[in-house]
Every structure is written in structure tokens, then in C-alpha cells.
Protein backbone atom coordinates (compact mmCIF):
# COMPACT_ATOMS: atom_id res chain seq x y z
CA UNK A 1 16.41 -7.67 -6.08
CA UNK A 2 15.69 -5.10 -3.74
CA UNK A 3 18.21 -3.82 -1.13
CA UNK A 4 16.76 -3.22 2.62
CA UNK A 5 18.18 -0.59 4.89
CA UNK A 6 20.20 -2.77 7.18
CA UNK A 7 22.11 -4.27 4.24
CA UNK A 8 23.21 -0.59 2.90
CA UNK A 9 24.17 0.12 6.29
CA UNK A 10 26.23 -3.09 6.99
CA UNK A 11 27.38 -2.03 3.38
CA UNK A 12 28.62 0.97 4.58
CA UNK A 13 30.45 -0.12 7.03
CA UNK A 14 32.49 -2.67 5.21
CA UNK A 15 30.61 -5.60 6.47
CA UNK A 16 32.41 -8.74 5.18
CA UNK A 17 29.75 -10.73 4.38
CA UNK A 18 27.94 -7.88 2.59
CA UNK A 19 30.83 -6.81 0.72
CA UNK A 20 30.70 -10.10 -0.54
CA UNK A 21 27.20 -10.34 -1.34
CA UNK A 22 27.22 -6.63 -3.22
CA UNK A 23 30.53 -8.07 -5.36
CA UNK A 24 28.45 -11.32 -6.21
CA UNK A 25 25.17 -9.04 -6.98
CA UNK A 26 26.82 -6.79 -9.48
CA UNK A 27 28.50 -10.19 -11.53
CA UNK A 28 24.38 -11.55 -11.29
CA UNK A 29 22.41 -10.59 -14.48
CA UNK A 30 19.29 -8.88 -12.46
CA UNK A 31 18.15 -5.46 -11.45
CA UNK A 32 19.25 -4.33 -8.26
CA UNK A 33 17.44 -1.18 -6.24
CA UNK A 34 16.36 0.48 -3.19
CA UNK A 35 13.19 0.92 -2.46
CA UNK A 36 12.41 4.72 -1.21
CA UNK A 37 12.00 4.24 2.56
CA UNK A 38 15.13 2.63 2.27
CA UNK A 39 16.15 6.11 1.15
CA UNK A 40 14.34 7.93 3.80
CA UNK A 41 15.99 6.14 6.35
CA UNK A 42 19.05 5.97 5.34
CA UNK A 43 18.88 10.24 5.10
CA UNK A 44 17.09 10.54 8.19
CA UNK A 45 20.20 8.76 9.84
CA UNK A 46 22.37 11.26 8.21
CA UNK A 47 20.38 13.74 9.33
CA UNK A 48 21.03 12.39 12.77
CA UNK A 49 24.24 11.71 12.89
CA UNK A 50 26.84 13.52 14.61
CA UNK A 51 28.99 13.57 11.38
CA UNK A 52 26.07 14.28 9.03
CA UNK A 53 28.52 15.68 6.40
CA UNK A 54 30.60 12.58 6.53
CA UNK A 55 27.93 10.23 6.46
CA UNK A 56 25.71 12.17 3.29
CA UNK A 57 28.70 11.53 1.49
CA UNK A 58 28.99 8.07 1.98
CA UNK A 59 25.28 7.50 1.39
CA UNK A 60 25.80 9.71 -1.83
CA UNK A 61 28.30 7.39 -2.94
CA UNK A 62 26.15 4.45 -2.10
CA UNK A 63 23.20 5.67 -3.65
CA UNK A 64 25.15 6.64 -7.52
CA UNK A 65 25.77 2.54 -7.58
CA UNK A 66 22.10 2.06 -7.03
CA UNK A 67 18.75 2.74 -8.86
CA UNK A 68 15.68 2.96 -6.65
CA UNK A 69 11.98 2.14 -6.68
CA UNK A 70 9.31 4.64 -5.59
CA UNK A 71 6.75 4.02 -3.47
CA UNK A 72 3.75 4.06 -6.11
CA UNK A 73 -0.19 3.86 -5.04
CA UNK A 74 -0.22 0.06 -5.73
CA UNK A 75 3.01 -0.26 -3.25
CA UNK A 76 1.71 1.79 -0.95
CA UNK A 77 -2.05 0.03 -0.93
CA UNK A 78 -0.41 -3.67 -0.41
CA UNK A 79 2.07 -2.15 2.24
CA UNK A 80 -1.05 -0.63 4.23
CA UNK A 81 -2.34 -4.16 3.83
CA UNK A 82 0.74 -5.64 5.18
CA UNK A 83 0.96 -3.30 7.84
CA UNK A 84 -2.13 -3.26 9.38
CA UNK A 85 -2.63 -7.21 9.05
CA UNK A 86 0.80 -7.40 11.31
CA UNK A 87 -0.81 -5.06 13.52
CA UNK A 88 -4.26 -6.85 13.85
CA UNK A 89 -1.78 -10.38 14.51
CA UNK A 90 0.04 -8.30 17.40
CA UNK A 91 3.24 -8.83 15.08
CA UNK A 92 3.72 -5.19 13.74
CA UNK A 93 6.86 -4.07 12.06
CA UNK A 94 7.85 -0.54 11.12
CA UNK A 95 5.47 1.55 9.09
CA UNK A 96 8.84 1.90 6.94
CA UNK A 97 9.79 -1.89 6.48
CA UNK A 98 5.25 -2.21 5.62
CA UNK A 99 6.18 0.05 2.89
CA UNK A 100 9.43 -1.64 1.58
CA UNK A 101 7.64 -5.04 1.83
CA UNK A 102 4.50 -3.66 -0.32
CA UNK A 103 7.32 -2.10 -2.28
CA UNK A 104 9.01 -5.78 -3.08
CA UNK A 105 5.54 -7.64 -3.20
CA UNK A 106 4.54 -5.40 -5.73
CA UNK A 107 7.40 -5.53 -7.53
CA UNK A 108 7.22 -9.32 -7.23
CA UNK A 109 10.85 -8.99 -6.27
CA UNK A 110 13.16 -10.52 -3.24
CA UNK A 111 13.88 -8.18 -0.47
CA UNK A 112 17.75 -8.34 1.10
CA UNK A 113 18.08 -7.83 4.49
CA UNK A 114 19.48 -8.44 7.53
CA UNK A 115 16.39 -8.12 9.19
CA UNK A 116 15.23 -11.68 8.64
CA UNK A 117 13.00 -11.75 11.78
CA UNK A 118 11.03 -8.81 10.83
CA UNK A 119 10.28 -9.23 7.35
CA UNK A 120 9.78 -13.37 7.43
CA UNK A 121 6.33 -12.16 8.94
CA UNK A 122 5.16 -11.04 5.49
CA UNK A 123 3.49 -13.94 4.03
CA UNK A 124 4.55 -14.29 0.18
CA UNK A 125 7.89 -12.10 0.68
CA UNK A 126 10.63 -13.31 -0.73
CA UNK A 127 13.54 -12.59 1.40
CA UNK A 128 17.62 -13.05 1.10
CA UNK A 129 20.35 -12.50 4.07
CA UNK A 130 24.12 -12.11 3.32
């Protein structure tokens, strides 16, 4: 399973419903990361943020309970593919999400967002809400 940004922000936060989700994911027997422009966004809003140094440490913390995923050549080649097939259907989503999708199709893994509108447009994702 892989995590998208908007659930490790809602995460953050103390979301209810994906504090939930996280407890039920680490009593699941499966492998549970975050692919790397997850990570990039998730610095760049640090890097943002009025309380940066407040924030970096609660992404640090976030980030020690998770492994990640890099963005490899095949991930990147199938997210270009999603990408610019969203774009040609007038549909695009964020170069970032085209990444984490190729990431996931890759990967052959589900995706676990709150972003259901965005990534549903990738045919053959697999994706989860909370």
C-alpha cells in the first residue's frame, strides 16, 4: 500500500478517520510506503510554512514510521504516460500525483488518498480513501 500526500497530511493533523485507518494499516500484514513525490511535497510544504521548524519535525516523525519508494526509470516512464494521456483527455492532474500514480502502477500497488477525484482518472489504479 502506498500512502498519498493528502493522507500524511490529514495524518498529521490528527484526522479521525485517518488515525483510524493508519492504526488498522499497521495491525494489516502488508508493506506500507510513500512514494517520493509524496516526500517532495510534503518538504516543500515545510519549506513553506510559516513554522517550518515545527512542521520538519512532525514530518520527521512521520516519515521514521514509514519506508518509501523511489521514483525509478520504469515509474517515471508509466507516470509520463499517465500524465500526458490526462493531458491529451483535457483531464490533467499534477505532474506530482502522474508520478505517484506511475509510482503505484508500477509497483502494482493501491494508492491511499484522499484525493479520490484526481487519481480515479488513472485507468488500472487501484485506489483506497479513509
Amino acid at each position: 500500500m502506498l500512502l498519498d500526500t493528502s493522507f500524511l497530511i490529514d495524518l498529521m493533523n490528527g484526522d479521525r478517520k485517518a488515525v483510524a485507518r493508519a492504526r488498522a494499516l499497521e495491525g494489516a500484514d502488508l508493506e506500507v510506503r510513500i512514494p517520493s513525490p509524496a516526500l517532495f511535497e510534503l518538504w516543500r510544504g515545510v519549506h513553506l510554512a510559516t513554522r517550518g521548524s515545527e512542521d520538519a519535525a512532525r514530518v520527521g516523525l512521520l516519515l521514521a514510521a514509514y519506508g518509501s519508494v523511489p521514483l525509478d526509470a520504469p515509474s517515471a516512464a508509466r507516470g509520463g504516460e499517465v500524465d500526458a494521456m490526462l493531458i491529451r483527455a483535457r483531464t490533467p492532474i499534477d505532474p506530482e500525483d502522474s508520478m505517484i500514480a506511475g509510482i503505484a502502477l508500477t509497483q502494482n500497488e493501491p494508492l491511499l488518498t484522499r484525493n479520490v477525484k484526481d487519481f480515479s482518472r488513472v485507468p488500472g489504479l487501484g485506489v483506497e480513501t479513509y
